[in-house]
Protein backbone atom coordinates (compact mmCIF):
# COMPACT_ATOMS: atom_id res chain seq x y z
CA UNK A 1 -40.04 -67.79 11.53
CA UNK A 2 -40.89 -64.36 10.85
CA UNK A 3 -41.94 -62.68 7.27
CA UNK A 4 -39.59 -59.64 5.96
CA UNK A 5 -42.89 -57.79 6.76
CA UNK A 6 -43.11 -58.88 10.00
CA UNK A 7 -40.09 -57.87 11.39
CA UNK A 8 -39.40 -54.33 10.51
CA UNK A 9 -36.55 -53.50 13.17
CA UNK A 10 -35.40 -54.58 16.13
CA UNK A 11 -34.76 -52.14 19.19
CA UNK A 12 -32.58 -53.28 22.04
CA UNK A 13 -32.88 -52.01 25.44
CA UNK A 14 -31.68 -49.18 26.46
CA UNK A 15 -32.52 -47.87 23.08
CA UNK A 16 -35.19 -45.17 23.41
CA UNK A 17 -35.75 -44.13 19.25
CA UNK A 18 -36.38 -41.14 18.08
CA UNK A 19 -39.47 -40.83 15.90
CA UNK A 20 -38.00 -40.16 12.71
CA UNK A 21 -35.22 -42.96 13.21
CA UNK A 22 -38.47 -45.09 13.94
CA UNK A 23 -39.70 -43.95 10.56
CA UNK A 24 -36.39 -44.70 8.63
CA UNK A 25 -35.69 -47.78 9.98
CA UNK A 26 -39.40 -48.79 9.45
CA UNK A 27 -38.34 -47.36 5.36
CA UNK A 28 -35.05 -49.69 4.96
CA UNK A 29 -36.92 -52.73 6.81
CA UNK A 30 -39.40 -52.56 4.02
CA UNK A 31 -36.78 -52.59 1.62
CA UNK A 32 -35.98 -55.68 3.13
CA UNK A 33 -32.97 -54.56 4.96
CA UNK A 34 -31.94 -55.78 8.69
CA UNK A 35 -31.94 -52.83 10.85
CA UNK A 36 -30.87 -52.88 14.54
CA UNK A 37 -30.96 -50.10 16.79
CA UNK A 38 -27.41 -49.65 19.21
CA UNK A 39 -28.61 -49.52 22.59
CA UNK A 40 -27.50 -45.84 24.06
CA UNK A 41 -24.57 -45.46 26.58
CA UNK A 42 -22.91 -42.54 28.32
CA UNK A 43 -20.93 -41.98 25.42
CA UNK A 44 -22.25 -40.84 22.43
CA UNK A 45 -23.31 -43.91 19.38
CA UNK A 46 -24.55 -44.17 16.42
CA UNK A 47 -28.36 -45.09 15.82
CA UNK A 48 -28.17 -48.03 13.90
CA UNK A 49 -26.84 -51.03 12.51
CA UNK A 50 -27.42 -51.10 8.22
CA UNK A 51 -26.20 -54.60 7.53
CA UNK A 52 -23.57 -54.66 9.59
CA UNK A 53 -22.85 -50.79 8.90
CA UNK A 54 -22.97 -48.26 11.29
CA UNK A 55 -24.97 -45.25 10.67
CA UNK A 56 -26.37 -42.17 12.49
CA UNK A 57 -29.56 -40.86 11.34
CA UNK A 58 -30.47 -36.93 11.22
CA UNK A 59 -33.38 -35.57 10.56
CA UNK A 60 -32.83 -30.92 10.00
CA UNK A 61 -35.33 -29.23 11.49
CA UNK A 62 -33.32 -25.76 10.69
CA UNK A 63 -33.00 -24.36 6.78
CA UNK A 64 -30.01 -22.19 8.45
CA UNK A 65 -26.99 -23.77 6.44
CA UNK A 66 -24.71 -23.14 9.95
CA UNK A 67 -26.92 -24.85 12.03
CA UNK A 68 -27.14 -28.38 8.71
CA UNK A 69 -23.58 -28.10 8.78
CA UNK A 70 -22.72 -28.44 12.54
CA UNK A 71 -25.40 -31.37 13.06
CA UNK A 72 -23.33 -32.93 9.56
CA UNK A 73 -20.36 -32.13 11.48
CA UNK A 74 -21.84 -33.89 14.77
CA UNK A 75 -23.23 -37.22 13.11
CA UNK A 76 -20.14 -37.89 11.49
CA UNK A 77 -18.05 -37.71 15.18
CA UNK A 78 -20.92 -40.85 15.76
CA UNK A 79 -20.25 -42.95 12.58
CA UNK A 80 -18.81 -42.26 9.32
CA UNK A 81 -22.12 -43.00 7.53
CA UNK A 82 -25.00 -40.51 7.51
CA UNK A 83 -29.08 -41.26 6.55
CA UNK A 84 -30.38 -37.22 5.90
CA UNK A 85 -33.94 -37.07 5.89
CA UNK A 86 -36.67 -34.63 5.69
CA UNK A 87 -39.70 -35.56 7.18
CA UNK A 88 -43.11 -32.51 5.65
C-alpha cells in the first residue's frame, strides 16, 4: 500500500501535464488530497480531478488585465472550478 507521500498524483495516459499543473497537483497531494489528471481528448477538459471535483488549473504569465480575464473566461468554459497560481 502506498504512503500519502508516496503517491503524489496520478497521470493517466494521454495526459501530457503541464509543468505548473505538475507543481499544483504535487502542492494538494501533499496536503493529502487525491489528485488525478483527465486524460486529454479532441475536445477541450479540464486538468484535474480534486476529490471528485473538476478543476482547470491556470497559471498568468501576462499582468495585462484583458489578457487574466479572457484565460478566466476560457478555464471556466473547461470546468466551473478554477486553481490561479503564480509561479516567481
Amino acid at each position: 500500500m502506498l504512503l500519502p507521500q508516496e503517491l503524489l498524483f496520478i497521470v493517466f495516459e494521454p495526459s501530457n501535464p503541464w509543468p505548473h499543473e505538475k507543481q499544483v497537483a504535487k502542492i494538494l497531494a501533499l496536503a493529502e488530497h487525491y489528485v488525478e489528471f483527465i486524460p486529454e481528448t479532441s475536445i477541450k477538459t479540464p486538468d484535474i480531478y480534486l476529490e471528485r471535483t473538476i478543476f482547470e488549473i491556470k497559471s498568468p504569465i501576462s499582468d495585462k488585465i484583458d489578457a487574466i480575464e479572457r484565460n478566466i473566461t476560457r478555464a471556466l468554459e473547461k470546468a466551473q472550478t478554477l486553481f490561479s497560481i503564480v509561479l516567481a
